[in-house]
Protein backbone atom coordinates (compact mmCIF):
# COMPACT_ATOMS: atom_id res chain seq x y z
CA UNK A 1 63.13 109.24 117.00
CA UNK A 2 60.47 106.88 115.81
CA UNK A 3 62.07 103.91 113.16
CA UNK A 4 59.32 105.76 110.12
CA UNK A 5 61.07 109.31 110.59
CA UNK A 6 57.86 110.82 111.43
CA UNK A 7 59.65 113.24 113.07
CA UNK A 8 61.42 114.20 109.67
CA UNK A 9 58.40 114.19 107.67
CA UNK A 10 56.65 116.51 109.79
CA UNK A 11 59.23 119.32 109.59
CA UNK A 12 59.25 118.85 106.03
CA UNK A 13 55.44 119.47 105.72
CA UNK A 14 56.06 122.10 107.89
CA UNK A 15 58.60 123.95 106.07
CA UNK A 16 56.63 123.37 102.27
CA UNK A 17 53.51 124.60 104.33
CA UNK A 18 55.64 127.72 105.47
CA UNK A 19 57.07 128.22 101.77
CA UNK A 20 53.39 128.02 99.59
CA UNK A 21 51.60 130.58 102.35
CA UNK A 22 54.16 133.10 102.64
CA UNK A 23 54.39 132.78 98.62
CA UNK A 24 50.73 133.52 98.32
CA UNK A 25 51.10 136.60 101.20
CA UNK A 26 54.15 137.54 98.69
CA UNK A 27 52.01 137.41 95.62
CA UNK A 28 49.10 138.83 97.05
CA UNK A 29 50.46 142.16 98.76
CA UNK A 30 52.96 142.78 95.87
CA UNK A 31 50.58 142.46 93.49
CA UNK A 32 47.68 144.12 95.25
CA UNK A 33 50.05 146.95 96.56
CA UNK A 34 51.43 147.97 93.06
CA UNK A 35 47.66 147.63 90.92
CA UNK A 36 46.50 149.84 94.26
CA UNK A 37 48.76 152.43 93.66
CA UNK A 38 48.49 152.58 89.47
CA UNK A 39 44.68 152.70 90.09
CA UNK A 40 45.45 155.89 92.50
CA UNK A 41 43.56 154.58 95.18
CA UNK A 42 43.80 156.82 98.31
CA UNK A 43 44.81 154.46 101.16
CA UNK A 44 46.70 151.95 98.76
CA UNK A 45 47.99 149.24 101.71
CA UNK A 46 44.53 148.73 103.13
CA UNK A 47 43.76 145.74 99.96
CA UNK A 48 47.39 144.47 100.58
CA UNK A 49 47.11 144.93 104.40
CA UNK A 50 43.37 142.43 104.43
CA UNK A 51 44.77 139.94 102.13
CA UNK A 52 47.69 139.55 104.27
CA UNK A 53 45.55 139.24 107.21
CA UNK A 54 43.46 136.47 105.50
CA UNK A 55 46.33 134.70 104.08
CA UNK A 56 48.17 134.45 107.32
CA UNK A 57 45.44 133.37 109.32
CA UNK A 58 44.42 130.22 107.17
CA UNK A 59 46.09 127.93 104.73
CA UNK A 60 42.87 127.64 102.71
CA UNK A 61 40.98 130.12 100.64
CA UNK A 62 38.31 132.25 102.77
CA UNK A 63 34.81 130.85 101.23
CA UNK A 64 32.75 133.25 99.85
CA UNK A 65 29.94 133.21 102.10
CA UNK A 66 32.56 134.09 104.57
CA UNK A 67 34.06 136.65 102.25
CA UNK A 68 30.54 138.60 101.75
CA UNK A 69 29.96 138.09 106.06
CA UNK A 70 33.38 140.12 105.89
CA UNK A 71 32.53 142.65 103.98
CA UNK A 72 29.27 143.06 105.49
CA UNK A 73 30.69 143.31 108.77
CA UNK A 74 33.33 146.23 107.37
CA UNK A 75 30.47 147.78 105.83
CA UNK A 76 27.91 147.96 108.62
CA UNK A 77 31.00 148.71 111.46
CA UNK A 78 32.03 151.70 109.00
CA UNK A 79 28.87 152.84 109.15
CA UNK A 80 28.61 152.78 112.27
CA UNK A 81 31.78 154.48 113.11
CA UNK A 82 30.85 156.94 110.54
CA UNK A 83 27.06 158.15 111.91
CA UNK A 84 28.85 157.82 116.03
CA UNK A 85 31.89 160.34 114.01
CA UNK A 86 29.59 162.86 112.70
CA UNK A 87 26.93 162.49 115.99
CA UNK A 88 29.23 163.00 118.66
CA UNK A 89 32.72 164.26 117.34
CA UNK A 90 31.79 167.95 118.75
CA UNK A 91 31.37 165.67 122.30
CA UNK A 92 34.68 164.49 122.95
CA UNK A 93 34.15 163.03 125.95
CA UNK A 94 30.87 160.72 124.80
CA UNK A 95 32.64 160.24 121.18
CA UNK A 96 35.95 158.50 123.02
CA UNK A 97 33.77 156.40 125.58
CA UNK A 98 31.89 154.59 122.26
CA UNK A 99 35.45 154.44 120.63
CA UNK A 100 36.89 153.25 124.04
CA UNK A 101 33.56 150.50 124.50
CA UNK A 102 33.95 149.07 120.65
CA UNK A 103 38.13 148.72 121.62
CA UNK A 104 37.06 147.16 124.54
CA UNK A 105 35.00 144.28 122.78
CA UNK A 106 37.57 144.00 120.52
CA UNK A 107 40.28 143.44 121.95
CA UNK A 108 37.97 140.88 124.58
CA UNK A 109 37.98 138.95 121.81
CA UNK A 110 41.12 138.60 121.11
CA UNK A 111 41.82 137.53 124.38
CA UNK A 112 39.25 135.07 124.67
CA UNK A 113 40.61 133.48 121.39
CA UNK A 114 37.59 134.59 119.29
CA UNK A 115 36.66 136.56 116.27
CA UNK A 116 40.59 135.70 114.21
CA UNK A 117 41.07 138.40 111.82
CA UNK A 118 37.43 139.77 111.97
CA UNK A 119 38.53 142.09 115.56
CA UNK A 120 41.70 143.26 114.04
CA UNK A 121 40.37 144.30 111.01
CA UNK A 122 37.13 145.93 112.99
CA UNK A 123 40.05 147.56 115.00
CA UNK A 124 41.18 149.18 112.09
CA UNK A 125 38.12 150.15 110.96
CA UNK A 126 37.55 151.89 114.33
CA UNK A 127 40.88 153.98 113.94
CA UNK A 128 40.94 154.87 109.74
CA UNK A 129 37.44 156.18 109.86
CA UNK A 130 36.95 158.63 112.69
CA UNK A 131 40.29 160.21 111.87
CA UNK A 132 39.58 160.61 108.24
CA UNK A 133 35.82 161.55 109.14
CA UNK A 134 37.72 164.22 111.74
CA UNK A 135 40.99 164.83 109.89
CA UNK A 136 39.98 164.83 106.27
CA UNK A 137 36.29 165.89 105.60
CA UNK A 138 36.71 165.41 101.81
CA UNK A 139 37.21 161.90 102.29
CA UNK A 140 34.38 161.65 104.46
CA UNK A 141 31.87 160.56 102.10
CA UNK A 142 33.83 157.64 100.71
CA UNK A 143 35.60 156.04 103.48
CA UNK A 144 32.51 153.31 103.32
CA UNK A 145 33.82 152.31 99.61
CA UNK A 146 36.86 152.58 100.15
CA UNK A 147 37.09 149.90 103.68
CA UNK A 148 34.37 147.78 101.54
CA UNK A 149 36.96 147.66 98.16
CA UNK A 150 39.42 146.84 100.53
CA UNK A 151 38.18 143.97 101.91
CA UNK A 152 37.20 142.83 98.40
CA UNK A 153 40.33 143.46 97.25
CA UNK A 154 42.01 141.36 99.57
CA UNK A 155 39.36 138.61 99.16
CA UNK A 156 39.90 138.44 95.61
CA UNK A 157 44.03 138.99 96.13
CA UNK A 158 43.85 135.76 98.38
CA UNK A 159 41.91 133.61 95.92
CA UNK A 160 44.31 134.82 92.64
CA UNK A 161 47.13 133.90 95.71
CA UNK A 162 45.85 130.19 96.08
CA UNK A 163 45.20 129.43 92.63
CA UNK A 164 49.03 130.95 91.94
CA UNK A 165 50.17 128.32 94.86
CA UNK A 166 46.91 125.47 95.93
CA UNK A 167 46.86 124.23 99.06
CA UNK A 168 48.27 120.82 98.97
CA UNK A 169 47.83 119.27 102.49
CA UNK A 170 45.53 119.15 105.15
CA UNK A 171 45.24 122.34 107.11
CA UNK A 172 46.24 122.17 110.89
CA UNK A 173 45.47 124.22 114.04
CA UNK A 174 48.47 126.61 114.65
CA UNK A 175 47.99 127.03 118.63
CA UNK A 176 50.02 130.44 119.09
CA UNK A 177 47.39 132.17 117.09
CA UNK A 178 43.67 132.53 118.84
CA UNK A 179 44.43 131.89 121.90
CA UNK A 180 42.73 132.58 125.21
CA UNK A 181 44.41 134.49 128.05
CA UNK A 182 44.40 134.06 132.20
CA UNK A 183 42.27 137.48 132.15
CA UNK A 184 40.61 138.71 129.13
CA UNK A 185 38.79 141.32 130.84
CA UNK A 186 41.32 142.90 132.70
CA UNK A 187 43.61 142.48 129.45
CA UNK A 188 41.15 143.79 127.28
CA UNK A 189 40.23 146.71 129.32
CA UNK A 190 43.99 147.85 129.71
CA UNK A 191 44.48 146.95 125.70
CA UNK A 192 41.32 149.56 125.23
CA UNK A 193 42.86 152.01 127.29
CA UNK A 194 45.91 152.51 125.89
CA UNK A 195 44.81 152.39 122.72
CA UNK A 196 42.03 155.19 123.31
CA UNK A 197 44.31 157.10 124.27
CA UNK A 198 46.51 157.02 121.27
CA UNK A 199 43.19 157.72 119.00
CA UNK A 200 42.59 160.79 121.55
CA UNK A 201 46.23 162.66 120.81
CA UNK A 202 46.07 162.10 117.12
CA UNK A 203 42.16 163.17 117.03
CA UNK A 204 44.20 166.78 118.18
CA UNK A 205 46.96 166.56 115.65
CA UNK A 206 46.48 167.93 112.13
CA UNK A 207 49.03 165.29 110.73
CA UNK A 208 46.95 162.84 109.16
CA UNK A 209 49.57 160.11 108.34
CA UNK A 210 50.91 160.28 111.71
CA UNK A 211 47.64 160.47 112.81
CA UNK A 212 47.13 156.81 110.95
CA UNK A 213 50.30 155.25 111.80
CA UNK A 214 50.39 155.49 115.37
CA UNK A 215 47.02 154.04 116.52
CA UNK A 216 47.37 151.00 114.13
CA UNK A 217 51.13 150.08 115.39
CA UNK A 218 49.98 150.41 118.89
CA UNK A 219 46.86 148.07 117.79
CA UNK A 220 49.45 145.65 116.00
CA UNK A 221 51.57 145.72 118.65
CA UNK A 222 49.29 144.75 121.16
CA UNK A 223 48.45 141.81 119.78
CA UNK A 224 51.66 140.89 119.72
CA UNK A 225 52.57 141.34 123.54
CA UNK A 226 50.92 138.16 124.91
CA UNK A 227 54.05 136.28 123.26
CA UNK A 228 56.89 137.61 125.05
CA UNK A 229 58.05 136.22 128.45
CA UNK A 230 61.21 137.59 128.61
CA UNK A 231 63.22 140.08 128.05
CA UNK A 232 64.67 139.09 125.15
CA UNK A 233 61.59 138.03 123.58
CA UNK A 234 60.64 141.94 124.14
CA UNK A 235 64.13 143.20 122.73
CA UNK A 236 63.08 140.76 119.65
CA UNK A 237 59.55 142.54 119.05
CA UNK A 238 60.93 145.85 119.16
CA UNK A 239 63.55 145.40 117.03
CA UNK A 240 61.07 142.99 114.39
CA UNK A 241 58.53 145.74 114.29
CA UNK A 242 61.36 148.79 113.77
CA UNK A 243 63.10 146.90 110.97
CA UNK A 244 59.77 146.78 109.12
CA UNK A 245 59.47 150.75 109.72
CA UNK A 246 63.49 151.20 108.57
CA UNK A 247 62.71 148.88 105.67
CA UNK A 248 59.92 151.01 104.55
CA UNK A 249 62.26 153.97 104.36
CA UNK A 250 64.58 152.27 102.41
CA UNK A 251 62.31 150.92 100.40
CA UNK A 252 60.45 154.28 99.59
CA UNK A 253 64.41 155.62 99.10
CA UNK A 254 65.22 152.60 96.40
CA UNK A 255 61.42 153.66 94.72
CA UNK A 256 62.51 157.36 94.49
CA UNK A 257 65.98 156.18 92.57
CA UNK A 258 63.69 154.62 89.42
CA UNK A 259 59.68 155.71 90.23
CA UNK A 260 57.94 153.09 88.06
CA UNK A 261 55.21 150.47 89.24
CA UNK A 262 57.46 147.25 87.89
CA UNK A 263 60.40 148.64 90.44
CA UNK A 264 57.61 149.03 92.93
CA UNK A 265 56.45 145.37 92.47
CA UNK A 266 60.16 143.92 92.72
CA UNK A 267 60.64 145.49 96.28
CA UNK A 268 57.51 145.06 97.32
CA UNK A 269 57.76 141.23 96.25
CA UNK A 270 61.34 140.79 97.68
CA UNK A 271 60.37 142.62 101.58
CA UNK A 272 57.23 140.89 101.52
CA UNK A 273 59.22 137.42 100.67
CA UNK A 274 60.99 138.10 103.36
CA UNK A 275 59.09 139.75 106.18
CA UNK A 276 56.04 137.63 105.46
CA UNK A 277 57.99 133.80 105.10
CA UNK A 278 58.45 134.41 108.12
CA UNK A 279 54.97 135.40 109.51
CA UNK A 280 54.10 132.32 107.72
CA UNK A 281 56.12 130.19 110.11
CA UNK A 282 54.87 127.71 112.56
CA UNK A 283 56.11 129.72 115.43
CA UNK A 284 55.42 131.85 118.19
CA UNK A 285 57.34 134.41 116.36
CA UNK A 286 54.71 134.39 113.60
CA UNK A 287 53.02 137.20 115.12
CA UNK A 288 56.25 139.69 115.30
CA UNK A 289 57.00 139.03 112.09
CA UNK A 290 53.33 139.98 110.60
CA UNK A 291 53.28 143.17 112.81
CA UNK A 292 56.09 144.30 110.83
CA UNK A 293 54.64 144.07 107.38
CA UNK A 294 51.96 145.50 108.46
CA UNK A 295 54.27 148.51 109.91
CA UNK A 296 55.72 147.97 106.19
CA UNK A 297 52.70 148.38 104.39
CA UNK A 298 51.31 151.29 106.06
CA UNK A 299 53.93 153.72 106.32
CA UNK A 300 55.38 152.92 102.96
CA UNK A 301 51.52 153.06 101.23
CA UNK A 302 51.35 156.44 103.25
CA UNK A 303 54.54 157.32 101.18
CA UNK A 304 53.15 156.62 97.88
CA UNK A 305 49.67 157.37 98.72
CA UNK A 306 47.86 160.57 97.76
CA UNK A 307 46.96 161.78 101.21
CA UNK A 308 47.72 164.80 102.50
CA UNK A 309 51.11 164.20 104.89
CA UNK A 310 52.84 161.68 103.18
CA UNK A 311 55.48 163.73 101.20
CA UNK A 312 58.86 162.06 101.15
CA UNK A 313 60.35 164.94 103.48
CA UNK A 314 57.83 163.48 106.47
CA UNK A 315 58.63 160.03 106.06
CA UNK A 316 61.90 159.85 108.54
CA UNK A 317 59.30 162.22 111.23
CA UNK A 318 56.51 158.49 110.59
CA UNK A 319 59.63 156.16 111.60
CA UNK A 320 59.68 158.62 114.60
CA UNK A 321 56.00 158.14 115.62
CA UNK A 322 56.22 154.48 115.25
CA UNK A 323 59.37 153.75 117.60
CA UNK A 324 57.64 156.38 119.64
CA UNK A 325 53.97 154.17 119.12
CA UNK A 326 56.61 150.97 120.14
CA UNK A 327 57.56 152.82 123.43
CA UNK A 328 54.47 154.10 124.68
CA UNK A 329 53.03 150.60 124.19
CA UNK A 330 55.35 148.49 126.28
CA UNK A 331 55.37 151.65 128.48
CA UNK A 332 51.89 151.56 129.57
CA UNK A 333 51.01 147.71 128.58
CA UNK A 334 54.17 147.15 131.51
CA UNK A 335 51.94 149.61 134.05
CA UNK A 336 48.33 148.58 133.12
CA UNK A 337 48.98 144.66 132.55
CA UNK A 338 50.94 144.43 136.23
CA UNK A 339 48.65 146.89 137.77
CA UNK A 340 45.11 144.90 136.75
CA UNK A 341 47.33 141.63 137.59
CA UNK A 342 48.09 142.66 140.80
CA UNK A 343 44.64 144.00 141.98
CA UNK A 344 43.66 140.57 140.66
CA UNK A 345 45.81 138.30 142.65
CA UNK A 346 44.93 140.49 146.13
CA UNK A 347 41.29 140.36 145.53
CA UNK A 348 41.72 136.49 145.83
């Protein structure tokens, strides 16, 4: 150990850093979560779910040129995804190849260590909108305001975060996060399939929150995957990404004893304390941990939320379709990954 305890000093920094970002992620989706939900907004996580995104992603503030580039982006993809809903939903065939293309830039992306937050949250644009469009027609015309408020929201939920808890040091590159993998093609064109074909069994199903909840876990999920090389480091992300759906129950089962938005805040403040301190780490496992509160957020929004399918009786039925959304991802990532693999490595 160096004679100036560098070594010391730099786990100290590390640990304050940890502390003030997974305070502001606390803050923010607390806050955001329980002024969602007494403004009745219809998909109350989504505010809560960005800010998170932003928060974890960065120890400083997103700039506001980057914030209006964000919403922009949100706007003009839900647009998109809106006009390729309504033009082709009656061809399935042609509507899942687009779906299947845009997954397939995505997630090349991702794999290529590019685009941060803006692919996952394009992702979820690509999955809320063409099953509300489908699913819900009433909703239809205001899923555009509704992704753009969202991304405001948790613009504005990150800055109220920082000036809560300012930045003190000097931001530095956290390596697990962005990136690039051996074979972002092949990866990305497995990554599209399986998620396709999640989108394609809930565009059939009439239950909207399952509908919801299935597509984004697998999404979540498989952005976690490149992490684990063992195992045990799989055992870990299952388990991670089911507590946040069992803590969601129990949360929503705590809410039901006293139903009032200051009880709402506390649990929301004391999960998110300790689901996303964790995501806020310095650590490979940073990713796991900030799967499950976004597992947290959306099934327990979807219990509070006023969409149809998220009455309290259905919520034990979403814990189902999650650990079943957990299976068929490691399922078919364990096929397609080793499959494209292996067709590489003999075409060499």
């Amino acid at each position: 150990m160096p004679a100036d305890g560098r070594p010391e000093t730099d786990h100290a920094e590390a640990v304050a850093e940890q502390w003030r970002k997974g305070m502001r992620v606390a803050l923010a989706v607390s806050f955001g979560f329980t002024a969602s939900v007494a403004l009745g907004a219809i998909i109350p996580f989504l505010g809560p779910l960005f800010a998170a995104q932003f928060l974890l992603s960065s120890s400083r503030p997103m700039p506001l040129g980057k914030t209006v580039g964000m919403a922009v982006l949100i706007l003009v993809a839900g647009a998109f995804f809106m006009v390729v809903t309504g033009l082709f939903q009656d061809r399935p065939f042609t509507f899942l190849m687009l779906l299947g293309l845009i997954y397939f830039c995505c997630f090349l992306a991702q794999a290529s260590g590019k685009g941060g937050p803006a692919s996952f949250l394009v992702l979820v644009v690509a999955i809320i909108v063409p099953l509300l469009r489908v699913l819900n027609i009433e909703l239809a015309s205001s899923i555009l305001s509704i992704l753009v408020t969202g991304v405001l929201t948790g613009a504005g939920l990150t800055w109220l975060a920082h000036a809560i808890v300012p930045e003190t040091a000097v931001e530095t590159p956290q390596p697990q996060q962005g990136s690039a993998q051996a074979h972002p093609y092949l990866r990305a064109l497995a990554n599209a399939a399986i998620l396709l074909s999640t989108v394609a069994i809930c565009l059939a199903s009439d239950e909207l929150g399952a509908a919801m909840v299935i597509p984004i876990t697998v999404t979540s999920l498989l952005g976690q995957l490149d992490i684990v090389s063992s195992g045990r480091a799989a055992l870990g992300l299952v388990i991670v990404n089911l507590f946040g759906g069992i803590v969601a129950s129990v949360a929503y089962a705590v809410l039901n004893v006293r139903p009032n938005l200051l009880f709402m805040f506390v649990i929301v403040l004391v999960v998110a304390l300790l689901i996303g301190g964790r995501a806020a780490a310095r650590s490979r496992d940073a990713k796991i941990y900030a799967g499950a509160l976004t597992t947290f957020l959306i099934l327990f929004g979807l219990g509070v939320s006023p969409l149809p399918g998220s009455a309290a009786e259905s919520f034990a039925t979403r814990i189902l379709y999650v650990a079943a959304a957990i299976l068929y991802t490691f399922v078919t990532a364990g096929l397609l990954w080793t499959r494209a693999e292996g067709k590489l490595s003999r075409a060499r």
